[in-house]
PDB file of N, CA and C in Angstrom:
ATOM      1  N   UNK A   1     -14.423  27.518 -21.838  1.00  0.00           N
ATOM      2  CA  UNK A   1     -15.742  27.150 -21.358  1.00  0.00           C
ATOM      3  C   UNK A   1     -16.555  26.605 -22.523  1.00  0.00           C
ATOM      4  N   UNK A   2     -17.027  25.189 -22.199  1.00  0.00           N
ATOM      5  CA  UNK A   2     -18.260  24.814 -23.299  1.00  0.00           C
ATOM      6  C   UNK A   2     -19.374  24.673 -22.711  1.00  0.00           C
ATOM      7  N   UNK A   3     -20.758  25.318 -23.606  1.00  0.00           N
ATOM      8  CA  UNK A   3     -21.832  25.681 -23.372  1.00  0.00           C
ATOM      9  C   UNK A   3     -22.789  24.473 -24.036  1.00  0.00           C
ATOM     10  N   UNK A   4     -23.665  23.186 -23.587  1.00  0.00           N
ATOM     11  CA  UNK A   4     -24.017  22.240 -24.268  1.00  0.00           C
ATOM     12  C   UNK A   4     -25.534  22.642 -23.459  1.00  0.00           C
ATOM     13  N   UNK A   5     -26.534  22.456 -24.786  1.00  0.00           N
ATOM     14  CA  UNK A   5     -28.016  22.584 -24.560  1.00  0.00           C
ATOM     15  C   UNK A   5     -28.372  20.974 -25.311  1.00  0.00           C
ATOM     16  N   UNK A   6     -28.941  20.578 -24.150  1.00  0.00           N
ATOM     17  CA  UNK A   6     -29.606  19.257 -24.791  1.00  0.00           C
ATOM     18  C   UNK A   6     -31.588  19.349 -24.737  1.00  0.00           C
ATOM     19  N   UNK A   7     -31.694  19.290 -25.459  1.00  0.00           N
ATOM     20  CA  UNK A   7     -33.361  18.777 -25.745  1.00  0.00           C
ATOM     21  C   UNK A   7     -33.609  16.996 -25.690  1.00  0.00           C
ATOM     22  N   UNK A   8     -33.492  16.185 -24.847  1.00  0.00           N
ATOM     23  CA  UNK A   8     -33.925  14.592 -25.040  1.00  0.00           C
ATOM     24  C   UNK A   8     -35.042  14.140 -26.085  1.00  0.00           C
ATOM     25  N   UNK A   9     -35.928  14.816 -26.223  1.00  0.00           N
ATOM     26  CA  UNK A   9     -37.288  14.607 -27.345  1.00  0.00           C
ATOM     27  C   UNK A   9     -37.973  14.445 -26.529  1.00  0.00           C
ATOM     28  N   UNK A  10     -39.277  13.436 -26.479  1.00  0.00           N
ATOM     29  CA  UNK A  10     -40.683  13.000 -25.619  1.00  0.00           C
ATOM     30  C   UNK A  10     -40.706  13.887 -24.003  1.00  0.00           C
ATOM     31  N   UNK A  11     -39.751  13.586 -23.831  1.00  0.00           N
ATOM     32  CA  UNK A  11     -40.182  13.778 -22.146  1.00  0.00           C
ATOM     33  C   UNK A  11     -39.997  15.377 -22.001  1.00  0.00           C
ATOM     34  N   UNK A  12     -39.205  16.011 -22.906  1.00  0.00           N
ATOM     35  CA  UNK A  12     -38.656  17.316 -22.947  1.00  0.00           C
ATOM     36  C   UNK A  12     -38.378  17.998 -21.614  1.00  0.00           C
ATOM     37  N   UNK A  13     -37.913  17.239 -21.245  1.00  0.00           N
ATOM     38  CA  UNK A  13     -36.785  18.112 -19.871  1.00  0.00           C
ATOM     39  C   UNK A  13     -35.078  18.017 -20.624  1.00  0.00           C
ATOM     40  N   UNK A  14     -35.528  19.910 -20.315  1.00  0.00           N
ATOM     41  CA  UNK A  14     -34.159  20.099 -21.289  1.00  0.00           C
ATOM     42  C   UNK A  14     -33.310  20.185 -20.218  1.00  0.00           C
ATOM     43  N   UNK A  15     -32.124  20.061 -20.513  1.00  0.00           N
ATOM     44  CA  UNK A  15     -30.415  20.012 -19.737  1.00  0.00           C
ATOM     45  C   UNK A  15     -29.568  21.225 -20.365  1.00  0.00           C
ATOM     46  N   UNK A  16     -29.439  22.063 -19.216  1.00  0.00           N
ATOM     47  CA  UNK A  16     -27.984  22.796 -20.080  1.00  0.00           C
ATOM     48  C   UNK A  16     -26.740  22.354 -19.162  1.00  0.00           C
ATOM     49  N   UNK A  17     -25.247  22.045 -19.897  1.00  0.00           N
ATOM     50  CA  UNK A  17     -24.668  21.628 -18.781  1.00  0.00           C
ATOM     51  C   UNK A  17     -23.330  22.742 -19.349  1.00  0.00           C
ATOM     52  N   UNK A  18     -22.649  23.166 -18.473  1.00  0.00           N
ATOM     53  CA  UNK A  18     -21.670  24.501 -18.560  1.00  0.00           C
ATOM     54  C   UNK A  18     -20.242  23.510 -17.759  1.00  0.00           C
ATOM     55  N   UNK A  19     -19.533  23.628 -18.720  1.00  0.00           N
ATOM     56  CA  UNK A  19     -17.709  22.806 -18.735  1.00  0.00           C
ATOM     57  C   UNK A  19     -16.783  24.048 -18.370  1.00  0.00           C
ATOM     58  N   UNK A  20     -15.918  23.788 -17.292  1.00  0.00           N
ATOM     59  CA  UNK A  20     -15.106  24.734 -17.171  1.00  0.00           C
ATOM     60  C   UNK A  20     -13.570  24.322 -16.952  1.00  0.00           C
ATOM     61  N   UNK A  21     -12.378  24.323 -17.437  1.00  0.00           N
ATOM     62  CA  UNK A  21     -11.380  23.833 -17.783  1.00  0.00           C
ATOM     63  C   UNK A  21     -10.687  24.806 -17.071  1.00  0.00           C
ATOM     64  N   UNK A  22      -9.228  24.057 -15.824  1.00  0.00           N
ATOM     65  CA  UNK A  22      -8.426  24.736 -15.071  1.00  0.00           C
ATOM     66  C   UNK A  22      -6.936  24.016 -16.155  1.00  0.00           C
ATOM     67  N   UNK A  23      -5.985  24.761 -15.584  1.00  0.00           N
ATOM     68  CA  UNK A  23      -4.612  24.205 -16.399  1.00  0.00           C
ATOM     69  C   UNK A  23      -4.518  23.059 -16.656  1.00  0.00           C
ATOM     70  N   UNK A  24      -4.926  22.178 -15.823  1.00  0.00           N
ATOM     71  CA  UNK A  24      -4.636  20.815 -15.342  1.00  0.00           C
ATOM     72  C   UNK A  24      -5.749  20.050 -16.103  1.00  0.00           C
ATOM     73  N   UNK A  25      -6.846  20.592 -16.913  1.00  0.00           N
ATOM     74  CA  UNK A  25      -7.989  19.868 -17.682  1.00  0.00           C
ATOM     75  C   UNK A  25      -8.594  18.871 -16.795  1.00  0.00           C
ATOM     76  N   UNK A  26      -8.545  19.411 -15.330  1.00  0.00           N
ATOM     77  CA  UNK A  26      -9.762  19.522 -15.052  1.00  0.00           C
ATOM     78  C   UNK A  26     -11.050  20.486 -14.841  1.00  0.00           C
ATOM     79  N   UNK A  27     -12.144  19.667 -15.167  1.00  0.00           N
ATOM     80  CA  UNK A  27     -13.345  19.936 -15.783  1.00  0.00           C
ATOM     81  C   UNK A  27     -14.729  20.490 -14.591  1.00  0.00           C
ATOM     82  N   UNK A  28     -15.022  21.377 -14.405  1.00  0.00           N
ATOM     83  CA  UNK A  28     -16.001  21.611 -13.274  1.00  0.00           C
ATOM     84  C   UNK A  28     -17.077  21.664 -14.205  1.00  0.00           C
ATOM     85  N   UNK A  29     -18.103  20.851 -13.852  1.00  0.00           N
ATOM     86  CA  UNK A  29     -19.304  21.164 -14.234  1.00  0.00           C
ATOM     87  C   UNK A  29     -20.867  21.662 -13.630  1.00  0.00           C
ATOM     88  N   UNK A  30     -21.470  21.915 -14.587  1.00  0.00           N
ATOM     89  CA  UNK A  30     -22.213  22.820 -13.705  1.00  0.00           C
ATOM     90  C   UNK A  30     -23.589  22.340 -14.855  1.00  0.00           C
ATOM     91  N   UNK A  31     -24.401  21.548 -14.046  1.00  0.00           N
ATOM     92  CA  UNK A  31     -25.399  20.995 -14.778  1.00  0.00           C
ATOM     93  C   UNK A  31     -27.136  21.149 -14.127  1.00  0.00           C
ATOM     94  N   UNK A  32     -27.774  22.066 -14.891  1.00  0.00           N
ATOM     95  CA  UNK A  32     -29.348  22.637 -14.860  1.00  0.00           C
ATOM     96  C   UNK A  32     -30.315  21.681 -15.730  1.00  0.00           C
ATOM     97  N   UNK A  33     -31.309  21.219 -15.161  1.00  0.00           N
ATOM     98  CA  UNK A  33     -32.237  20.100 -16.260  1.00  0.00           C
ATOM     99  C   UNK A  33     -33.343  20.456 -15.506  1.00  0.00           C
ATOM    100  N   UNK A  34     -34.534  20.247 -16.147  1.00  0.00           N
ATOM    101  CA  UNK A  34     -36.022  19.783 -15.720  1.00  0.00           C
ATOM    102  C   UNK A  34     -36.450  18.145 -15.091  1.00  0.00           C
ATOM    103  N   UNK A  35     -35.017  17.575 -15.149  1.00  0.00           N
ATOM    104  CA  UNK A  35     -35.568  16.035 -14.812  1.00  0.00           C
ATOM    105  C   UNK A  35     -35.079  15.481 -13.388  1.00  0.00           C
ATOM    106  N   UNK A  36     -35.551  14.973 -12.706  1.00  0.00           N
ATOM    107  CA  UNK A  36     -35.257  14.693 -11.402  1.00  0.00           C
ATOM    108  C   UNK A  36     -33.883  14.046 -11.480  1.00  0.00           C
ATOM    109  N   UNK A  37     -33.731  13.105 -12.213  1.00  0.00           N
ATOM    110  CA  UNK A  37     -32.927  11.833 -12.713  1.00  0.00           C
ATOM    111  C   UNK A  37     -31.494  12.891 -13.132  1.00  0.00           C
ATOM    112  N   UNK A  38     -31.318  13.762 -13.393  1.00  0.00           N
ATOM    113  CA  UNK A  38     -30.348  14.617 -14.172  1.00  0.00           C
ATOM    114  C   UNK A  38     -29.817  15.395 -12.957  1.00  0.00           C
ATOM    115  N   UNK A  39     -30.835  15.973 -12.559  1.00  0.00           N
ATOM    116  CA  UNK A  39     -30.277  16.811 -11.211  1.00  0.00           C
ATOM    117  C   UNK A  39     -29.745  15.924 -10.349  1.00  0.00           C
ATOM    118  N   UNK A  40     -29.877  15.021 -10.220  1.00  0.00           N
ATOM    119  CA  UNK A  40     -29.613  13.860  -9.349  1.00  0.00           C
ATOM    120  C   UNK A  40     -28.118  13.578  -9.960  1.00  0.00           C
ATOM    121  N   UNK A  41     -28.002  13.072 -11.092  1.00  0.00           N
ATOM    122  CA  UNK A  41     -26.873  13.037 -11.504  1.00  0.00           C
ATOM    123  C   UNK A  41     -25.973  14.446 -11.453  1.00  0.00           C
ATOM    124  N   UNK A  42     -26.066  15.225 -11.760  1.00  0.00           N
ATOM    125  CA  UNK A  42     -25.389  16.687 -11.675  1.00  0.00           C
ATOM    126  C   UNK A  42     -24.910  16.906 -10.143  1.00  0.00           C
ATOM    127  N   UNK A  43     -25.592  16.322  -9.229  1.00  0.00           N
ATOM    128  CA  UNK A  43     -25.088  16.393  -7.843  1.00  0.00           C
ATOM    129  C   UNK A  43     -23.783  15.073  -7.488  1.00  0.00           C
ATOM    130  N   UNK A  44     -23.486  14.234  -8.252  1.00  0.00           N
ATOM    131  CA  UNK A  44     -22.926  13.777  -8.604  1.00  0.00           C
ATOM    132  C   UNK A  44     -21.311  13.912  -9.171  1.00  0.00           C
ATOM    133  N   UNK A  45     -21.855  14.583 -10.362  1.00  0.00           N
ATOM    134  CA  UNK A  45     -20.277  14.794 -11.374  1.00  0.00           C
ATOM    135  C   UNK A  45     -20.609  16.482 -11.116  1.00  0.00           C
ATOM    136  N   UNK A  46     -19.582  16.953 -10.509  1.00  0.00           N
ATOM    137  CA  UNK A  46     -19.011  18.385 -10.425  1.00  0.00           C
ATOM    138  C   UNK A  46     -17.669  18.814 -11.259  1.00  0.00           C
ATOM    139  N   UNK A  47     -16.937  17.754 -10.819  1.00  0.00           N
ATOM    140  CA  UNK A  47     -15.455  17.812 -10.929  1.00  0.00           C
ATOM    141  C   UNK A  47     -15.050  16.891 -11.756  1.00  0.00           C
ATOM    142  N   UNK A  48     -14.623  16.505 -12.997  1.00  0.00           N
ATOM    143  CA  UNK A  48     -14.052  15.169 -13.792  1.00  0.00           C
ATOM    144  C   UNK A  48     -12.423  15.870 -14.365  1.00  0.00           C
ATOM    145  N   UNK A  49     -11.771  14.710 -14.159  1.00  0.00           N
ATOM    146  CA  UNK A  49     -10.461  15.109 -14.924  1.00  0.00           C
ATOM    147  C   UNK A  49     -10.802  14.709 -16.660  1.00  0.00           C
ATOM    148  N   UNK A  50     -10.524  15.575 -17.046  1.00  0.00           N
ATOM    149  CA  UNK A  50     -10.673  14.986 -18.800  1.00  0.00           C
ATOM    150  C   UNK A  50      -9.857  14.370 -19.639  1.00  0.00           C
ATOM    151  N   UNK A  51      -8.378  14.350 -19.179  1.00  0.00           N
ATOM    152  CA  UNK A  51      -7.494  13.491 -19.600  1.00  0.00           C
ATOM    153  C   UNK A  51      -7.904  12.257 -19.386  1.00  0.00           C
ATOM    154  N   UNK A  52      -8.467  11.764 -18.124  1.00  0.00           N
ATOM    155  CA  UNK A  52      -8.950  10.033 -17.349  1.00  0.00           C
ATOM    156  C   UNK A  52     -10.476  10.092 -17.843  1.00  0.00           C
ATOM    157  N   UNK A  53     -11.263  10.710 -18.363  1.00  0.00           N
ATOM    158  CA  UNK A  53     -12.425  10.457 -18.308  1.00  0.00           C
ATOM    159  C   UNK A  53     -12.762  10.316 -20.017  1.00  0.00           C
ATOM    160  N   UNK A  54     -12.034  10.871 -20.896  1.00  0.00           N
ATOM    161  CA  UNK A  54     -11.777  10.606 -22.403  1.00  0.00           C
ATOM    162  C   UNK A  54     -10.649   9.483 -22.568  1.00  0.00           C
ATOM    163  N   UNK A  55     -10.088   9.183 -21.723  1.00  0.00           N
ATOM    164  CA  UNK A  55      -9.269   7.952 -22.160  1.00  0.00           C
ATOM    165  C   UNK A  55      -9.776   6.877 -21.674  1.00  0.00           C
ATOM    166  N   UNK A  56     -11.189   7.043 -21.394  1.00  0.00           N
ATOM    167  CA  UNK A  56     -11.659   5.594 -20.671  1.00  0.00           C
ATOM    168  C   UNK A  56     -12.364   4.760 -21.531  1.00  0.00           C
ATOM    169  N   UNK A  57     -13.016   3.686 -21.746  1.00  0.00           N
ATOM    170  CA  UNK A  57     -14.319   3.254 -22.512  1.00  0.00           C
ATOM    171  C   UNK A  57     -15.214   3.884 -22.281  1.00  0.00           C
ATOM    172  N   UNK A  58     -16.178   3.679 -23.174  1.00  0.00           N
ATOM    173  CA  UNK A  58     -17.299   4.348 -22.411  1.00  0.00           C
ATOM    174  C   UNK A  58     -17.998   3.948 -21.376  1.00  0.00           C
ATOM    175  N   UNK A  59     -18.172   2.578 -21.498  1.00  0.00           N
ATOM    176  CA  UNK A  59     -19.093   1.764 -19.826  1.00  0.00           C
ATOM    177  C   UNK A  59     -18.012   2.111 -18.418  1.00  0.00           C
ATOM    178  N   UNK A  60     -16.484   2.403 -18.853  1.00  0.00           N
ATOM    179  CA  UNK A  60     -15.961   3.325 -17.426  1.00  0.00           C
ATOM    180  C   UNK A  60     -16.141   4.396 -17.133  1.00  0.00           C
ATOM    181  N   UNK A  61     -16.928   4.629 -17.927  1.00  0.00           N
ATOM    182  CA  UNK A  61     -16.752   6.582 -17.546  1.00  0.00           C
ATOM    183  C   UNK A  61     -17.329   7.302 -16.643  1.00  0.00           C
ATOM    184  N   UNK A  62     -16.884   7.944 -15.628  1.00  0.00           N
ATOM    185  CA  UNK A  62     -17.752   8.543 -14.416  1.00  0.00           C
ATOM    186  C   UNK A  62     -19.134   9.032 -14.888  1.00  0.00           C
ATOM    187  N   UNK A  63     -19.280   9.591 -16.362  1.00  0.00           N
ATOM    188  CA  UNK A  63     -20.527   9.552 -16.324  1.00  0.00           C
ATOM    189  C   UNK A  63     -21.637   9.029 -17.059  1.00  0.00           C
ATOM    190  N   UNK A  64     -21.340   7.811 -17.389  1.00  0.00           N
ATOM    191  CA  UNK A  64     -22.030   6.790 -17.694  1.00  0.00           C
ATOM    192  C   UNK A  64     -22.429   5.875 -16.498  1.00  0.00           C
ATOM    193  N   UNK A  65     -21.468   5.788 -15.769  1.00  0.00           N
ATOM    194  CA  UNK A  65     -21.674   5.427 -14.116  1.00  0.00           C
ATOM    195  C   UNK A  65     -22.464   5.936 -13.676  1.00  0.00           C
ATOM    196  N   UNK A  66     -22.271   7.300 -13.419  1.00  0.00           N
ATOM    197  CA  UNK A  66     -23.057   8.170 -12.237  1.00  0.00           C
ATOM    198  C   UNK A  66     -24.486   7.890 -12.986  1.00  0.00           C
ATOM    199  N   UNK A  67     -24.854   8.419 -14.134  1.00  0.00           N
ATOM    200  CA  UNK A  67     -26.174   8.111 -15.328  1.00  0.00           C
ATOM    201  C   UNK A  67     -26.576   6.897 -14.835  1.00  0.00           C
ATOM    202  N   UNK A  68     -25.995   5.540 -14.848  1.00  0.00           N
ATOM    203  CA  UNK A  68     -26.532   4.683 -14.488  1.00  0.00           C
ATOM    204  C   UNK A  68     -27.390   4.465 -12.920  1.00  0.00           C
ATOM    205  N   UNK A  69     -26.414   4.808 -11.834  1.00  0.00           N
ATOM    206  CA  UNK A  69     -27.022   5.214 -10.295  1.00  0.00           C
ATOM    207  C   UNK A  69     -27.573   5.669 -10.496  1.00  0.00           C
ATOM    208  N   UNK A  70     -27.954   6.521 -11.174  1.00  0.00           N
ATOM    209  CA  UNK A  70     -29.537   8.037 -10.589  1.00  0.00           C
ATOM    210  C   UNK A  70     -30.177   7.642 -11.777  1.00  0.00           C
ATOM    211  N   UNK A  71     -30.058   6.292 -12.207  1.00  0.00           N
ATOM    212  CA  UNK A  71     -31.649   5.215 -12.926  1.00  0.00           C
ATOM    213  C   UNK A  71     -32.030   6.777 -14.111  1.00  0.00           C
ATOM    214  N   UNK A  72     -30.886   7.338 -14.986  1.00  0.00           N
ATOM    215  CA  UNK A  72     -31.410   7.947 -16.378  1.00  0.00           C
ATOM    216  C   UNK A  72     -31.476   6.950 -17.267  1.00  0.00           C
ATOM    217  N   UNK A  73     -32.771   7.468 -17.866  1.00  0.00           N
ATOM    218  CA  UNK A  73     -33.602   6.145 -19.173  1.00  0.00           C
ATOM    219  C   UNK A  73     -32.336   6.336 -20.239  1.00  0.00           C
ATOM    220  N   UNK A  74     -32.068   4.947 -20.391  1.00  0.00           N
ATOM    221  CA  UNK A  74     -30.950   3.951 -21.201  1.00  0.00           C
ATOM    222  C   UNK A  74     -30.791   5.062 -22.346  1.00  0.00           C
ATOM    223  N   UNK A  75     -31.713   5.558 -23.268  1.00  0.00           N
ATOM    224  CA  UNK A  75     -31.629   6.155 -24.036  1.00  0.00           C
ATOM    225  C   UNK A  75     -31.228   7.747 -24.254  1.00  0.00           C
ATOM    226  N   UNK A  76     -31.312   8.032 -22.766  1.00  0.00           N
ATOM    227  CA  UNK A  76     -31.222   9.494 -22.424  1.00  0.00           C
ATOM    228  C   UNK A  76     -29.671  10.243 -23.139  1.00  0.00           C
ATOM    229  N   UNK A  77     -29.947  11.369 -24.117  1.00  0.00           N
ATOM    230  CA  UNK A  77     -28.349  11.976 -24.828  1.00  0.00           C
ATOM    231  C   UNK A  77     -27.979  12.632 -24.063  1.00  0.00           C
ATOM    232  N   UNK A  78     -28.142  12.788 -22.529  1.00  0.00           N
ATOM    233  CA  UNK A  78     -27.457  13.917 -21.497  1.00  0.00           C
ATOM    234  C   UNK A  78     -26.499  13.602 -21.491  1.00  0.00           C
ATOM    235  N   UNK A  79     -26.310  12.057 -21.048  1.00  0.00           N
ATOM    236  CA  UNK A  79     -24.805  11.511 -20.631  1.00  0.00           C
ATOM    237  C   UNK A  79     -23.485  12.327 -22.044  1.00  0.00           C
ATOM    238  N   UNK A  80     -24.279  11.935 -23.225  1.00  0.00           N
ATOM    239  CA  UNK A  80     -23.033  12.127 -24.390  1.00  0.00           C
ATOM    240  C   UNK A  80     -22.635  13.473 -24.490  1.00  0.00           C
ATOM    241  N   UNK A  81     -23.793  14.032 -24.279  1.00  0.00           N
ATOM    242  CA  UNK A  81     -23.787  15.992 -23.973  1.00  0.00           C
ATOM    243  C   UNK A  81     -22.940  16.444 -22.931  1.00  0.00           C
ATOM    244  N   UNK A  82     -22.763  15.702 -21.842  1.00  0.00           N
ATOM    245  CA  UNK A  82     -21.794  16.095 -20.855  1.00  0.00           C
ATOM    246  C   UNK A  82     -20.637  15.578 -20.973  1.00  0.00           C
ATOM    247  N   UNK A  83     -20.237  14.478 -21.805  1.00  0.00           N
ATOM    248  CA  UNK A  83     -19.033  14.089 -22.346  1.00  0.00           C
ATOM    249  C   UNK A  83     -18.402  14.878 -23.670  1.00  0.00           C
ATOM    250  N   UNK A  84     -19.618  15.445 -24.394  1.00  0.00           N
ATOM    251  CA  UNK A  84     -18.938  16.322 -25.229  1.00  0.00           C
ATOM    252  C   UNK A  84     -18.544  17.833 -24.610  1.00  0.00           C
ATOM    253  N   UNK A  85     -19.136  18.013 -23.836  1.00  0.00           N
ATOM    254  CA  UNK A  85     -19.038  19.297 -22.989  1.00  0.00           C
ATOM    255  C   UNK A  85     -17.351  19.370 -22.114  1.00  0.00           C
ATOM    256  N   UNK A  86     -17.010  18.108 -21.629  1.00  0.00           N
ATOM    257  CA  UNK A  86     -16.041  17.789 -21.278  1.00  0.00           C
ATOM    258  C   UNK A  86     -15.181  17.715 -22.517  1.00  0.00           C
ATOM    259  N   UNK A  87     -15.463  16.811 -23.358  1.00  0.00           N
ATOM    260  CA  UNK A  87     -14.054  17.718 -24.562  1.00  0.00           C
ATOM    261  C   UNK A  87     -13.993  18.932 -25.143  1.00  0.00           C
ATOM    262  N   UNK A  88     -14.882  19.434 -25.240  1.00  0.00           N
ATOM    263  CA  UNK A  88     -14.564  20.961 -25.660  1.00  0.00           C
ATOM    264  C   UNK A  88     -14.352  21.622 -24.488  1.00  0.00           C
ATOM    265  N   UNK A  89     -14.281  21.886 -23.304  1.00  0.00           N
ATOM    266  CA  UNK A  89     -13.795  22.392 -22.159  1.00  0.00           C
ATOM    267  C   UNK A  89     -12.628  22.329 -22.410  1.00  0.00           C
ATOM    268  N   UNK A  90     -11.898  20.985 -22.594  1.00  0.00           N
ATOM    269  CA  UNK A  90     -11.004  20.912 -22.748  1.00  0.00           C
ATOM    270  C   UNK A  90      -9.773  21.175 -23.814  1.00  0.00           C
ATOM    271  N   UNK A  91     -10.597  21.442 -24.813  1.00  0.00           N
ATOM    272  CA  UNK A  91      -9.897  22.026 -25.965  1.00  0.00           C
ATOM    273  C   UNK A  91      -9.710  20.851 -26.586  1.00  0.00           C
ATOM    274  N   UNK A  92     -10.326  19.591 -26.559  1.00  0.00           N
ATOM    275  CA  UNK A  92      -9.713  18.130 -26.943  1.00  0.00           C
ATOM    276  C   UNK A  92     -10.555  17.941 -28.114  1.00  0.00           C
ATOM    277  N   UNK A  93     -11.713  18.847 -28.321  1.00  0.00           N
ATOM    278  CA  UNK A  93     -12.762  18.871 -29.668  1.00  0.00           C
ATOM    279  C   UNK A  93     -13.440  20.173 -29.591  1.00  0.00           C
ATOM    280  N   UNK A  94     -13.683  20.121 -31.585  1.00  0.00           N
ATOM    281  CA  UNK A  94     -14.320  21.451 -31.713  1.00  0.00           C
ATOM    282  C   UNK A  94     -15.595  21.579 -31.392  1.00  0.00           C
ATOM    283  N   UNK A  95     -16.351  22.645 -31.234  1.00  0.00           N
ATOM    284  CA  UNK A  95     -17.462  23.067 -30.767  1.00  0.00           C
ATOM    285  C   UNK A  95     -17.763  22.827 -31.910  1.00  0.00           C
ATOM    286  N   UNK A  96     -19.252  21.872 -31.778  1.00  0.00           N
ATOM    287  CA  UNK A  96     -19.957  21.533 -33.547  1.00  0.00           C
ATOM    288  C   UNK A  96     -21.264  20.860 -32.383  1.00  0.00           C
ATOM    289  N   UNK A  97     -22.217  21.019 -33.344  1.00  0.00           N
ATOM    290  CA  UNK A  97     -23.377  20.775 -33.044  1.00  0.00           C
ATOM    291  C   UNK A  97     -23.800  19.568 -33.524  1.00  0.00           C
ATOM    292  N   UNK A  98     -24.558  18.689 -32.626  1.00  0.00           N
ATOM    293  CA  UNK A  98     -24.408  17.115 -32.410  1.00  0.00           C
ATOM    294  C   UNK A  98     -25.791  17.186 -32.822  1.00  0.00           C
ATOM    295  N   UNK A  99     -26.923  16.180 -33.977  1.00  0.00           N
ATOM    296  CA  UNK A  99     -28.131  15.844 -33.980  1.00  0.00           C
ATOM    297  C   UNK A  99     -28.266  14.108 -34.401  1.00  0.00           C
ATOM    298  N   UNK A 100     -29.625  14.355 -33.496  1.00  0.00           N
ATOM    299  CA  UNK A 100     -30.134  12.788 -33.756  1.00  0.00           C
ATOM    300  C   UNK A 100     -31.404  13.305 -34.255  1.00  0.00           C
ATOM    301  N   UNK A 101     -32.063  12.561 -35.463  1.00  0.00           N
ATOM    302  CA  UNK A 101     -33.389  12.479 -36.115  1.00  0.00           C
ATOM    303  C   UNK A 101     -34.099  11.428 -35.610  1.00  0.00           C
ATOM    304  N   UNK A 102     -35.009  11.684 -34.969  1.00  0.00           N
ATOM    305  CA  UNK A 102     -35.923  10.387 -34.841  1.00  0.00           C
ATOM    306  C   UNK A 102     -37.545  10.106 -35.991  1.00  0.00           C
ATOM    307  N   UNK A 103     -37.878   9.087 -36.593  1.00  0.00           N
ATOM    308  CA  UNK A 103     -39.245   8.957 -36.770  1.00  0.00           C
ATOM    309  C   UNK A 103     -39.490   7.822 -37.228  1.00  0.00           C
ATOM    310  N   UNK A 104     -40.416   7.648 -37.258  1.00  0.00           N
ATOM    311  CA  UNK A 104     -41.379   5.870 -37.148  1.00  0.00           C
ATOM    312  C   UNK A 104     -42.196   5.771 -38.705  1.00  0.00           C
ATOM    313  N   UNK A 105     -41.747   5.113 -39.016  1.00  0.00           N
ATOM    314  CA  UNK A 105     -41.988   4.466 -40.510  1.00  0.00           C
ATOM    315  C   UNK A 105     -43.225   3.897 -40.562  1.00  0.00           C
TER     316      UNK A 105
END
């Protein structure tokens, strides 16, 4: 099981999304946010195989797709949070903690 807490910055609707890995690496997910746009997507991706969904590009990926339909802002790190959540479910990467710095010069 991987446990991913995302904070987006400005809008601060946080996401926790919970990865759960059967023999077969597939991936049940289970995704809680403050943002309409997220829950929307989370009703969406439940189920991803992680072998097909890490061997894809990224503009194929069910959830860069689904992100795109339920109109999440271009910039939003949920999508990458639930793709990393999906490799560590899967045992395909280590649990390490992901940051972005933002500030205006």
């Amino acid at each position: 099981m991987a446990i991913v807490e995302v904070m987006p910055g400005v809008c601060k609707f946080r996401t926790r999304i919970v990865g759960r890995a059967d023999e077969l690496l597939n991936i049940t997910l289970e995704i809680t946010s403050d943002c309409a746009h997220i829950r929307q997507l989370a009703e969406r991706l439940t189920r991803v195989s992680a072998l097909e969904e890490l061997g894809r590009k990224i503009t194929d990926t069910e959830v860069y797709r689904a992100a795109a339909s339920c109109k999440t802002h271009v910039a939003c790190p949920v999508p990458a949070g639930i793709l990393k959540a999906i490799e560590v479910s899967a045992g395909m990467a280590l649990p390490a903690d992901v940051h972005i710095s933002v500030c205006k010069d």
